[in-house]
PDB file of N, CA and C in Angstrom:
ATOM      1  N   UNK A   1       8.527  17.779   1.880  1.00  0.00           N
ATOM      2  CA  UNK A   1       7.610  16.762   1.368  1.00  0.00           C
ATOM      3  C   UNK A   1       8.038  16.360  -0.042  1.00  0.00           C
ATOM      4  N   UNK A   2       7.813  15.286  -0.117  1.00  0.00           N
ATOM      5  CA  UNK A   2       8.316  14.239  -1.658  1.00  0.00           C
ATOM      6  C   UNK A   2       7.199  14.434  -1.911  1.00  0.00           C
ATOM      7  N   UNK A   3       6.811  14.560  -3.593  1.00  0.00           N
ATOM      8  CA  UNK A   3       5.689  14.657  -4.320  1.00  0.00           C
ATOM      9  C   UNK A   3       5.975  13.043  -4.793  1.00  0.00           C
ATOM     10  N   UNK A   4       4.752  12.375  -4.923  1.00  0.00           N
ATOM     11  CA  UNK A   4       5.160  10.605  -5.309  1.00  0.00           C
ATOM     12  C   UNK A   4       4.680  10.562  -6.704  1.00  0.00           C
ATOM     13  N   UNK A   5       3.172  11.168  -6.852  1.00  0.00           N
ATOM     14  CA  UNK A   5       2.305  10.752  -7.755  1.00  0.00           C
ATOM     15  C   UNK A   5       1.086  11.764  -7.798  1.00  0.00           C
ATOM     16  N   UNK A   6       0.022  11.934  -9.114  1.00  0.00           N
ATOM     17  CA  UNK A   6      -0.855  12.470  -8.999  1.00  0.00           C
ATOM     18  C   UNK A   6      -1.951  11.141  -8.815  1.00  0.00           C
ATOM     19  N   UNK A   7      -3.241  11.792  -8.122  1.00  0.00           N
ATOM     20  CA  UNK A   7      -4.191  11.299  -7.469  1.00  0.00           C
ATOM     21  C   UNK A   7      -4.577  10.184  -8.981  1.00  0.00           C
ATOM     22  N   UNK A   8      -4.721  10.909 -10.146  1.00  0.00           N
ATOM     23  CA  UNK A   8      -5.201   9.951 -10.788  1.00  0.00           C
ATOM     24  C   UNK A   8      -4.284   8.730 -11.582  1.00  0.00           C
ATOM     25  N   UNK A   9      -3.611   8.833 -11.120  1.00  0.00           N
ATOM     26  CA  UNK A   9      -2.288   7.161 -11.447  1.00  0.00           C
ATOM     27  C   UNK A   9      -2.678   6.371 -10.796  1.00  0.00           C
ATOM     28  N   UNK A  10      -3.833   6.382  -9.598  1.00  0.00           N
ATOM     29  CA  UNK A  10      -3.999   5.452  -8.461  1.00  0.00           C
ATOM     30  C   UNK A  10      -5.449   5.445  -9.027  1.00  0.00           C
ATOM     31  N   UNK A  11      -5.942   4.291  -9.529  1.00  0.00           N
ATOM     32  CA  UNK A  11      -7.329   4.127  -9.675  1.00  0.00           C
ATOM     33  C   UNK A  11      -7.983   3.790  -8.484  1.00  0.00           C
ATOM     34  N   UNK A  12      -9.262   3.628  -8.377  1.00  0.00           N
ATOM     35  CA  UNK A  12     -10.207   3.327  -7.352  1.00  0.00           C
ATOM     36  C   UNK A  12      -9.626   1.784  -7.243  1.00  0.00           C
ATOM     37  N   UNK A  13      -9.472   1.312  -6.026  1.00  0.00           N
ATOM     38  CA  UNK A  13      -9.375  -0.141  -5.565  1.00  0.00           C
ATOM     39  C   UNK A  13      -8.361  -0.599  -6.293  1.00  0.00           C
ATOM     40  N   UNK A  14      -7.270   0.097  -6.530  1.00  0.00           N
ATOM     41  CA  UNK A  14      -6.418  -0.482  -7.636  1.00  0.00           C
ATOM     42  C   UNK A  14      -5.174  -0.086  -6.689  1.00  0.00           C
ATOM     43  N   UNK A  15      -3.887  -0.345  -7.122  1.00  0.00           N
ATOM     44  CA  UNK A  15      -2.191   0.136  -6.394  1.00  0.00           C
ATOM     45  C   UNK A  15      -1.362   0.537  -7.114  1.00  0.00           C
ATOM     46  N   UNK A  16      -0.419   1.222  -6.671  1.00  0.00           N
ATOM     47  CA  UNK A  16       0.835   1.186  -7.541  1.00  0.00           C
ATOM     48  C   UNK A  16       1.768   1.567  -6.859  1.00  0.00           C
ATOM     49  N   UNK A  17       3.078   1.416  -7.158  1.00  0.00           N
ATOM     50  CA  UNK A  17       4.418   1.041  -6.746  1.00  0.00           C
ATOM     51  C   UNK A  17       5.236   2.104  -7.067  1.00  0.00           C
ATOM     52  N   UNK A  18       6.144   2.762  -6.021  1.00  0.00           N
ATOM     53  CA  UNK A  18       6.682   3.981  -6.431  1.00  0.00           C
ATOM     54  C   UNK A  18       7.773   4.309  -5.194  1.00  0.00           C
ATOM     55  N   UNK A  19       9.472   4.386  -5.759  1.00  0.00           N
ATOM     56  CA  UNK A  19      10.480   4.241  -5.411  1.00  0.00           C
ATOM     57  C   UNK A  19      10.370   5.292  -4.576  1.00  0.00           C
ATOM     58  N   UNK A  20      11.038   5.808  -3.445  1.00  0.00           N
ATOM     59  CA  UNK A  20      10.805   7.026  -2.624  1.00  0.00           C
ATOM     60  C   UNK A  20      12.294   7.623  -2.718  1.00  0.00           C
ATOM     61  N   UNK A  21      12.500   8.934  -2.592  1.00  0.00           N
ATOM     62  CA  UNK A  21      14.133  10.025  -2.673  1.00  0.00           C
ATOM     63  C   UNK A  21      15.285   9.158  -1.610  1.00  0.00           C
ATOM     64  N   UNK A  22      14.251   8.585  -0.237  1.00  0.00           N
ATOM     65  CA  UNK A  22      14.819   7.937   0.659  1.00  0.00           C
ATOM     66  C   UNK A  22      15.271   6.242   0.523  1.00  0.00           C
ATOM     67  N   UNK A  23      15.059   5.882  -0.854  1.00  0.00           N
ATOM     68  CA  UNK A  23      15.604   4.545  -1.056  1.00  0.00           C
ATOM     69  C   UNK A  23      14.543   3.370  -0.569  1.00  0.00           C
ATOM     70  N   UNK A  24      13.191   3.706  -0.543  1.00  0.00           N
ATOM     71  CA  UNK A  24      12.557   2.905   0.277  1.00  0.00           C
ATOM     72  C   UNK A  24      11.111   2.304  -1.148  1.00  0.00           C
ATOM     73  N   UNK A  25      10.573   1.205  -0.898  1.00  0.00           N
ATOM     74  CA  UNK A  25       9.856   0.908  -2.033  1.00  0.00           C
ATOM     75  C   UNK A  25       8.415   1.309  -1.241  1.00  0.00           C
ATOM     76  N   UNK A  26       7.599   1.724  -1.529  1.00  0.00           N
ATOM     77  CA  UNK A  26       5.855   1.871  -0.876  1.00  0.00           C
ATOM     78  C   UNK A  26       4.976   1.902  -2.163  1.00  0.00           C
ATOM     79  N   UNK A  27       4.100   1.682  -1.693  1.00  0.00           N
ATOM     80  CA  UNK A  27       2.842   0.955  -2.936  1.00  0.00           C
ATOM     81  C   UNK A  27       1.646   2.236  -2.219  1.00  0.00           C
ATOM     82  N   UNK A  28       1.062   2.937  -2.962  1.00  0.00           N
ATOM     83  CA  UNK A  28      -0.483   3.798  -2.322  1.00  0.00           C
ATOM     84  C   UNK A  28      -1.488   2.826  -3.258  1.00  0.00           C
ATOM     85  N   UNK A  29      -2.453   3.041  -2.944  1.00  0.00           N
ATOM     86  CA  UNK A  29      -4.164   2.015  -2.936  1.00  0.00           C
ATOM     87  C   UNK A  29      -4.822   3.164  -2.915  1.00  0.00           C
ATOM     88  N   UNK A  30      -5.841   3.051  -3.437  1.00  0.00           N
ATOM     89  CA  UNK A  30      -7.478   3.647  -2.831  1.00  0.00           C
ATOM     90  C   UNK A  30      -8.813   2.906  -3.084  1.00  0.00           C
ATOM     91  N   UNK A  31      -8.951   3.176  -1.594  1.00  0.00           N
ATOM     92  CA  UNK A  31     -10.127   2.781  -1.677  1.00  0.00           C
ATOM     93  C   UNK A  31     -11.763   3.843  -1.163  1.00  0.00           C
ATOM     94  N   UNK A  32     -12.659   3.652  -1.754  1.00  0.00           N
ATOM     95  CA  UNK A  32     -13.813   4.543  -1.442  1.00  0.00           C
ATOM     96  C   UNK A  32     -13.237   6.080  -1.128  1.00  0.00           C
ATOM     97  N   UNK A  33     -12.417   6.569  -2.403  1.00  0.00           N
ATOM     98  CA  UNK A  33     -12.261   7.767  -2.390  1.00  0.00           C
ATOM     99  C   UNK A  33     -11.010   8.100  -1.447  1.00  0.00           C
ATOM    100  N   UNK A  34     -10.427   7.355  -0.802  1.00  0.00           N
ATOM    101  CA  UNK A  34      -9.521   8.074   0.133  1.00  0.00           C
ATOM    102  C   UNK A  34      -8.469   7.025  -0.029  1.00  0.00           C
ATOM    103  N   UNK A  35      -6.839   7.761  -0.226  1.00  0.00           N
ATOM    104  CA  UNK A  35      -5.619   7.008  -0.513  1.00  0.00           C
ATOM    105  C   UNK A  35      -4.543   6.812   1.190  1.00  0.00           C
ATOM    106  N   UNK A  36      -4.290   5.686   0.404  1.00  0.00           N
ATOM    107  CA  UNK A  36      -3.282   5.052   1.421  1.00  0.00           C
ATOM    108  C   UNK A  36      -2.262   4.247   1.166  1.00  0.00           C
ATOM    109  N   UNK A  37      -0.888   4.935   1.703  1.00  0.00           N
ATOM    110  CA  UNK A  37       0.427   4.257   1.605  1.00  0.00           C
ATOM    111  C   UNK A  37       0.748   3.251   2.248  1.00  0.00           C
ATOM    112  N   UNK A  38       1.917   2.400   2.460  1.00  0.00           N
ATOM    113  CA  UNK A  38       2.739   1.991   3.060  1.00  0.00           C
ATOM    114  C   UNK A  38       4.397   1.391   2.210  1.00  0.00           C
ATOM    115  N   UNK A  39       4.915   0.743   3.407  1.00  0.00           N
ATOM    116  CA  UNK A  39       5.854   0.228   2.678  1.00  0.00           C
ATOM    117  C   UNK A  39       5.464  -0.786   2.196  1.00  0.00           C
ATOM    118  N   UNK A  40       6.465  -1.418   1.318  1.00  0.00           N
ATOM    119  CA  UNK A  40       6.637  -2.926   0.337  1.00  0.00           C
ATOM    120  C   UNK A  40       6.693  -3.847   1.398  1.00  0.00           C
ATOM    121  N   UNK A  41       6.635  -4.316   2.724  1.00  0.00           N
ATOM    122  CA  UNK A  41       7.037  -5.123   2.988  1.00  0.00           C
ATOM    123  C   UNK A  41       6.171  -5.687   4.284  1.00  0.00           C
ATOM    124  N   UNK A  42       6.246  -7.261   4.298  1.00  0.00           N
ATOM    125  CA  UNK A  42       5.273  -7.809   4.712  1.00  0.00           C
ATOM    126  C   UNK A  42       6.157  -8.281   6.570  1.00  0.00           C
ATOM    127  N   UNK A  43       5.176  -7.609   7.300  1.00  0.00           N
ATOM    128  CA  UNK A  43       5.654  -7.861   8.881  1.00  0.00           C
ATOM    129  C   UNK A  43       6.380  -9.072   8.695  1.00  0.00           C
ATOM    130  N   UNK A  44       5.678 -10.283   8.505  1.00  0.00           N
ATOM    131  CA  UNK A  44       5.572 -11.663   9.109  1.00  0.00           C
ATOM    132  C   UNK A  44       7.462 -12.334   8.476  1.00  0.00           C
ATOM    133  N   UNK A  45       7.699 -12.328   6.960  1.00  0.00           N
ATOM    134  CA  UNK A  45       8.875 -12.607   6.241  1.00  0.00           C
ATOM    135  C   UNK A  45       9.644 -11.238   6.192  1.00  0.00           C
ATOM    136  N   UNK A  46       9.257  -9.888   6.021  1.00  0.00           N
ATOM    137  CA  UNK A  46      10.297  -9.125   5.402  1.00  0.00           C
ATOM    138  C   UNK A  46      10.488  -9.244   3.731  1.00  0.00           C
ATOM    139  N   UNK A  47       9.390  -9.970   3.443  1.00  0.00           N
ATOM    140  CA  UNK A  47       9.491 -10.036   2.135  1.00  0.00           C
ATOM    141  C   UNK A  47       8.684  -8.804   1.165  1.00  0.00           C
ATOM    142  N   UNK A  48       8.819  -8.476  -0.531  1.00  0.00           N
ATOM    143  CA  UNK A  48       7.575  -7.529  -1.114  1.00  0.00           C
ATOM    144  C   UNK A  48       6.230  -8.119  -1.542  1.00  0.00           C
ATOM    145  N   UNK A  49       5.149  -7.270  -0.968  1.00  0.00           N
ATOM    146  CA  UNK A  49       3.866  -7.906  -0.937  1.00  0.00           C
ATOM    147  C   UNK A  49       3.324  -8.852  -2.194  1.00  0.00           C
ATOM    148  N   UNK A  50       3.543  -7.611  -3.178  1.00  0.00           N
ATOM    149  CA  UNK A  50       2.903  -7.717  -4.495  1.00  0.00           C
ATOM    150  C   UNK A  50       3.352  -9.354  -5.265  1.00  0.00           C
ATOM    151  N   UNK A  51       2.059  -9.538  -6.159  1.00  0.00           N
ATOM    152  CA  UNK A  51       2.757 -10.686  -6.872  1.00  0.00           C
ATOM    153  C   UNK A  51       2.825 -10.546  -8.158  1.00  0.00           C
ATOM    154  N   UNK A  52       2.634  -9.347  -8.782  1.00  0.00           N
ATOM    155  CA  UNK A  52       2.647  -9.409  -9.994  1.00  0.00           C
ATOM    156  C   UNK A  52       2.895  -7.713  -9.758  1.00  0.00           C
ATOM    157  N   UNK A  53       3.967  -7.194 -10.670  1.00  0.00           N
ATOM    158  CA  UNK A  53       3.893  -5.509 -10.623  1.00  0.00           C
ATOM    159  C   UNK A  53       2.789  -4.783 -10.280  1.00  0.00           C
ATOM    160  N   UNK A  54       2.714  -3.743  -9.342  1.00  0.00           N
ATOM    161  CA  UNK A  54       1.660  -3.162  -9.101  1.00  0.00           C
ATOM    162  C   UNK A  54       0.379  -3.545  -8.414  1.00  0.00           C
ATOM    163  N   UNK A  55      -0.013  -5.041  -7.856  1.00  0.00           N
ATOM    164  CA  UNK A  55      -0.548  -5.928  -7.438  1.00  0.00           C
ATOM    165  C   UNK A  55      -0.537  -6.076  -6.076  1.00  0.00           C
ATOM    166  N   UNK A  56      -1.100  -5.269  -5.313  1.00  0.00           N
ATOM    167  CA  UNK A  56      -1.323  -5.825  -3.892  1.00  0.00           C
ATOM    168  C   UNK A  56      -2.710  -6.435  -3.078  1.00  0.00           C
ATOM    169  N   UNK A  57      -3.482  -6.288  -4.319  1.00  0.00           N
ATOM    170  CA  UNK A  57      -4.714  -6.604  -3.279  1.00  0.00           C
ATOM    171  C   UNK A  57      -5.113  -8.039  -3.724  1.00  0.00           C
ATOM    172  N   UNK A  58      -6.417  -8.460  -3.353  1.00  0.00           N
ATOM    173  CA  UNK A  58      -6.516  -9.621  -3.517  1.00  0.00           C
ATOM    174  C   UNK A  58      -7.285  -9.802  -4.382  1.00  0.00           C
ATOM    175  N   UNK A  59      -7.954 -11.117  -5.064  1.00  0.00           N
ATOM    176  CA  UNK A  59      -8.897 -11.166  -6.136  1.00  0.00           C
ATOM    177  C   UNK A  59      -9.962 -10.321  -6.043  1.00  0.00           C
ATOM    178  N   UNK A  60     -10.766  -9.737  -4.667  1.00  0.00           N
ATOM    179  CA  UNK A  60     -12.073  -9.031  -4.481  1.00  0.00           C
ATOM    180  C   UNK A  60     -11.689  -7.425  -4.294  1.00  0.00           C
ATOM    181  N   UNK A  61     -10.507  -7.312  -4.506  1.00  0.00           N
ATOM    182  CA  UNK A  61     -10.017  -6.072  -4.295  1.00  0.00           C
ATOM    183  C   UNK A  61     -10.270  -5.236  -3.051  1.00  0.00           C
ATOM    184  N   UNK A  62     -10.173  -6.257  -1.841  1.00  0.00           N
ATOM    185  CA  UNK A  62     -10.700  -5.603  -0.557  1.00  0.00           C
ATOM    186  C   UNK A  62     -10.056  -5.305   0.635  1.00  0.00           C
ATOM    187  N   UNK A  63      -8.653  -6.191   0.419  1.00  0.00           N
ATOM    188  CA  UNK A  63      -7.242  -6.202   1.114  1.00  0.00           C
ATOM    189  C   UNK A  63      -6.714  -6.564   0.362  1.00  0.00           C
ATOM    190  N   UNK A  64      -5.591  -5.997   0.959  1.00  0.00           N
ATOM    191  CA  UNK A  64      -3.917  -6.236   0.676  1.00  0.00           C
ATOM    192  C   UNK A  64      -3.543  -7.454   1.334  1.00  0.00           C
ATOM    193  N   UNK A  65      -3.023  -8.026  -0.006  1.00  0.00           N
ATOM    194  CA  UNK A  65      -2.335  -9.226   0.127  1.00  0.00           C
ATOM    195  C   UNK A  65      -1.264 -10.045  -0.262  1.00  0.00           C
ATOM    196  N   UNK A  66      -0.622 -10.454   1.116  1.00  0.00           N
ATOM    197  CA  UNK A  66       0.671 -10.772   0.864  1.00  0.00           C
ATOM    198  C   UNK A  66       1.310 -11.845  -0.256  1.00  0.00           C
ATOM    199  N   UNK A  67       1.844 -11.973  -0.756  1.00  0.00           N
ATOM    200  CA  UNK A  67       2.183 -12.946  -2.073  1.00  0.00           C
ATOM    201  C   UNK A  67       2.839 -14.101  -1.898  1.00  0.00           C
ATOM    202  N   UNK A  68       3.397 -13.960  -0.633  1.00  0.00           N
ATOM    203  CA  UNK A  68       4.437 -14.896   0.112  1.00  0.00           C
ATOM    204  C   UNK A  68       3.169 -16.436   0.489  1.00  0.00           C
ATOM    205  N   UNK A  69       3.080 -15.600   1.683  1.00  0.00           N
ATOM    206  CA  UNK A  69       2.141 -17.216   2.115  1.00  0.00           C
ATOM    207  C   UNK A  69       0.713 -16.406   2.392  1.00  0.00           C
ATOM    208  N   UNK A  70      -0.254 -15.465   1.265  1.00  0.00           N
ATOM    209  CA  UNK A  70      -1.228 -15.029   1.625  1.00  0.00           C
ATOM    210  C   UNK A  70      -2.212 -14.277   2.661  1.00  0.00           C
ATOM    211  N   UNK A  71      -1.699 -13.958   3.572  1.00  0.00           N
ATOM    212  CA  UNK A  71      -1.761 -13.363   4.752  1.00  0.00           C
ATOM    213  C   UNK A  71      -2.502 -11.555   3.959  1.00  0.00           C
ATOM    214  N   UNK A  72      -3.918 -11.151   4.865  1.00  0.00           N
ATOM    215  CA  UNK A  72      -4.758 -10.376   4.315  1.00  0.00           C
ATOM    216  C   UNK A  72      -4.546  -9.115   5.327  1.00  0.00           C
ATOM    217  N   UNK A  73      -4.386  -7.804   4.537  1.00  0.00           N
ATOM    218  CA  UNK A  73      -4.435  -6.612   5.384  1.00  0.00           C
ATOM    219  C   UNK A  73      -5.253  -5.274   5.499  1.00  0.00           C
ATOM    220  N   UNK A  74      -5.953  -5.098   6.108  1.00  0.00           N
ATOM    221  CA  UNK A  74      -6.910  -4.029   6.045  1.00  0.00           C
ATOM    222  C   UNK A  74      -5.907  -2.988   5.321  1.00  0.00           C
ATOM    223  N   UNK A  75      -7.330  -2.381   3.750  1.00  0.00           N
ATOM    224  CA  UNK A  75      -6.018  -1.380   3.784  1.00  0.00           C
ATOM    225  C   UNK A  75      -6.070  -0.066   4.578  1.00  0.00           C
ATOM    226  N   UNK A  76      -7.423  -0.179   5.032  1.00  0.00           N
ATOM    227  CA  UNK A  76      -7.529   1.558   5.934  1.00  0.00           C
ATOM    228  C   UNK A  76      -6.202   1.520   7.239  1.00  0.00           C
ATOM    229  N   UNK A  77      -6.493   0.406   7.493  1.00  0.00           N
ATOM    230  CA  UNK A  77      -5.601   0.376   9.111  1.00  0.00           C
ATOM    231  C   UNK A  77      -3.986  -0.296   8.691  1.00  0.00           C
ATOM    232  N   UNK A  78      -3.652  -1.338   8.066  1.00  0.00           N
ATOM    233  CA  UNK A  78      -2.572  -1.893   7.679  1.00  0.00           C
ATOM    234  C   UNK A  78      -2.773  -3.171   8.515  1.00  0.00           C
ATOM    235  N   UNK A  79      -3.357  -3.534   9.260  1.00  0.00           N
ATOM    236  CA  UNK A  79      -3.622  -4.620   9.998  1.00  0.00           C
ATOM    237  C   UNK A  79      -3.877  -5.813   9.548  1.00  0.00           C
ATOM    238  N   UNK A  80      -3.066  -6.602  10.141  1.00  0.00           N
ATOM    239  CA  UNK A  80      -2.894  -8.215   9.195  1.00  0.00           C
ATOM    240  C   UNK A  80      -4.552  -8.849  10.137  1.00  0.00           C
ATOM    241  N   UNK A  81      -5.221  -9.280   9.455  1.00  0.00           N
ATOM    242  CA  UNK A  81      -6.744  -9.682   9.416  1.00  0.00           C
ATOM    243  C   UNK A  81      -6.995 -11.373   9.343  1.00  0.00           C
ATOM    244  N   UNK A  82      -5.335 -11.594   8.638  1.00  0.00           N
ATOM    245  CA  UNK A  82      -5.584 -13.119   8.513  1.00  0.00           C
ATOM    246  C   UNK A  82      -4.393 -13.693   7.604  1.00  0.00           C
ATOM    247  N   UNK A  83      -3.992 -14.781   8.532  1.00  0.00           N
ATOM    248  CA  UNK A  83      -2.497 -15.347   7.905  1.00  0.00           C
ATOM    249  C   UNK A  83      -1.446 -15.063   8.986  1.00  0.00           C
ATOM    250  N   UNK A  84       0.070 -16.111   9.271  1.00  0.00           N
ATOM    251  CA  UNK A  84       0.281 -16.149  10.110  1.00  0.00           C
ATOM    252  C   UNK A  84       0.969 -14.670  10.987  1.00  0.00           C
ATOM    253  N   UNK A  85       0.998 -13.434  10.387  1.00  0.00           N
ATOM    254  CA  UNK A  85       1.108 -12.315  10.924  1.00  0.00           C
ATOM    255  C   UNK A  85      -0.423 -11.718  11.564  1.00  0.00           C
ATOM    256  N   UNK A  86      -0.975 -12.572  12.157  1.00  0.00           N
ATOM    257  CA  UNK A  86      -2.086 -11.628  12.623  1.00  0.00           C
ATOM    258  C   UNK A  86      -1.951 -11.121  13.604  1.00  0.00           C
ATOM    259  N   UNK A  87      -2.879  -9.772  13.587  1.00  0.00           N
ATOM    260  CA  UNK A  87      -1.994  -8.488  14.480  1.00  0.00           C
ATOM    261  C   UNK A  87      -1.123  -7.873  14.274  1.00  0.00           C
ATOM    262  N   UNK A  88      -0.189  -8.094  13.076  1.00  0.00           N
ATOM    263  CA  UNK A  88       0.287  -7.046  12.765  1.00  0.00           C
ATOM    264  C   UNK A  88       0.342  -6.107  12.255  1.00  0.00           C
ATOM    265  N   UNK A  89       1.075  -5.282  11.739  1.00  0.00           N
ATOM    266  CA  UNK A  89       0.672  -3.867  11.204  1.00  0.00           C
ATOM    267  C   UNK A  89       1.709  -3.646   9.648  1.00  0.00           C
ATOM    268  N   UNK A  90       1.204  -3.477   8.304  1.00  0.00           N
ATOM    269  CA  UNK A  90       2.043  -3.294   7.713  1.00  0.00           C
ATOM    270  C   UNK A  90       2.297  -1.486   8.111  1.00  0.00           C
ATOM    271  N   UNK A  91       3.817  -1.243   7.418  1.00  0.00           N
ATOM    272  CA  UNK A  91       4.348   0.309   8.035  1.00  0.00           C
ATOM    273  C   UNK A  91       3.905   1.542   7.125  1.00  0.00           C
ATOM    274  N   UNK A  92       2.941   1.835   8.015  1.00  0.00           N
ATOM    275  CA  UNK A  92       2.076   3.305   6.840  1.00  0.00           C
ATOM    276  C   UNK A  92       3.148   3.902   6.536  1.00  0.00           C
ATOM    277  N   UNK A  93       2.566   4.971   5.601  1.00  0.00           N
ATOM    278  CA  UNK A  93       3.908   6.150   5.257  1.00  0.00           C
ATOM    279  C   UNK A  93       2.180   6.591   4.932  1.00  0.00           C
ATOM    280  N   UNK A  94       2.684   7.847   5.565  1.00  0.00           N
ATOM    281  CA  UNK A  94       1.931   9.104   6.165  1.00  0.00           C
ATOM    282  C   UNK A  94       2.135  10.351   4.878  1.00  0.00           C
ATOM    283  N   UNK A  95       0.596  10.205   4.144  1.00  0.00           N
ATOM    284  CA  UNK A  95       0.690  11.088   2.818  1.00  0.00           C
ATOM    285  C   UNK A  95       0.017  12.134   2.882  1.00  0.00           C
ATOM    286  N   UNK A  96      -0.049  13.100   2.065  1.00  0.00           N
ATOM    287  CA  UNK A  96      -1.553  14.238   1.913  1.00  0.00           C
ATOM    288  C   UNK A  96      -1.525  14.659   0.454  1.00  0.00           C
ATOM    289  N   UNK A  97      -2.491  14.497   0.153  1.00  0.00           N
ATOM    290  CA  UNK A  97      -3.351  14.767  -1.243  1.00  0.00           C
ATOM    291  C   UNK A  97      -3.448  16.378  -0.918  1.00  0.00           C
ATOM    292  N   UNK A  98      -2.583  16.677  -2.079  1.00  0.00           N
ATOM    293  CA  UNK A  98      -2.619  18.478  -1.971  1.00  0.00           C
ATOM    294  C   UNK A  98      -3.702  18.902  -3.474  1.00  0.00           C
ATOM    295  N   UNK A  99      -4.221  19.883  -2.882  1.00  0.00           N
ATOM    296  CA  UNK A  99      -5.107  20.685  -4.210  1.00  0.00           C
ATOM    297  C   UNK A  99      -4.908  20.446  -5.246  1.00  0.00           C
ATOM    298  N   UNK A 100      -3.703  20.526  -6.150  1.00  0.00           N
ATOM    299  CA  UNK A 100      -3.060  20.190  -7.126  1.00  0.00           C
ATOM    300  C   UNK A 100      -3.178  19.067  -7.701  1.00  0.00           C
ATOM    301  N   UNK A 101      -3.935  18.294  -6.583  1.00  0.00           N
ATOM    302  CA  UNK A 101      -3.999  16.513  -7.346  1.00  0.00           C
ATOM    303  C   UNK A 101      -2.846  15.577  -7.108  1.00  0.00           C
ATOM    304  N   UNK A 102      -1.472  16.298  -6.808  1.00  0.00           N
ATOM    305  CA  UNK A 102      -0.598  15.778  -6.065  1.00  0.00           C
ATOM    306  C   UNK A 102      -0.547  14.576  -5.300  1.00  0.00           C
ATOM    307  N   UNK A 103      -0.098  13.454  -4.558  1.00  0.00           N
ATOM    308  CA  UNK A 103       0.225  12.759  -3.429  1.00  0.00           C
ATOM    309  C   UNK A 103       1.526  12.873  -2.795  1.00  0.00           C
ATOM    310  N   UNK A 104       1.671  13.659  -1.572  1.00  0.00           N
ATOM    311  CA  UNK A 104       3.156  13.910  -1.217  1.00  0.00           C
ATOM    312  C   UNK A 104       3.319  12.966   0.072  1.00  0.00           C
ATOM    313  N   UNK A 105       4.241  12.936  -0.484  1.00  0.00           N
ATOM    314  CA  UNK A 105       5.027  12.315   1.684  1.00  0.00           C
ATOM    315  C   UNK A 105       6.068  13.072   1.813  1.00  0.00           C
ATOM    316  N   UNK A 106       5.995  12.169   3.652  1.00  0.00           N
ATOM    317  CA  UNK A 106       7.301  13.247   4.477  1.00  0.00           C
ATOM    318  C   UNK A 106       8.144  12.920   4.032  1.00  0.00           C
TER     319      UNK A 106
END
């Protein structure tokens, strides 16, 4: 397991951006107490979500949203909700919050 970040670098409803050992870019979020990864990159282009460093969600801070052509994603599920990827899935990366305060991935 890669250690990424401690729990409190990730504010409530807030993101941040963090290079992985494996060469890969993923952003973690939280929301209502419980964190969630994925990768940088948006199903529909292949493009990175964010539009401003660290920036993935939207003005109401309630999805993730793409920067390209706006397209909205649940962040519990990764599921595109609206914009022309709907139905899709952005690609979790599968974390656990260890005792320590830690955030690790596989």
């Amino acid at each position: 397991m890669e250690k990424i970040c401690m729990t409190e670098e990730v504010p409530e409803r807030e993101s941040r951006t963090y290079d992985t050992m494996k060469g890969t870019t993923i952003f973690i979020t939280q929301k209502d107490g419980s964190f969630y990864a994925y990768q940088n990159v948006c199903p529909h282009l292949q493009t990175e979500l964010e539009y401003l460093e660290n920036q993935f969600l939207d003005q109401d801070r309630e999805y993730i949203q793409c920067s390209t052509h706006g397209a909205l994603f649940s962040v519990e599920t990764g599921e595109c909700i609206s914009g022309p990827c709907l139905g899709d899935f952005l690609e979790k990366v599968k974390l656990e919050v260890h005792s320590d305060g830690g955030i690790y991935i596989d």
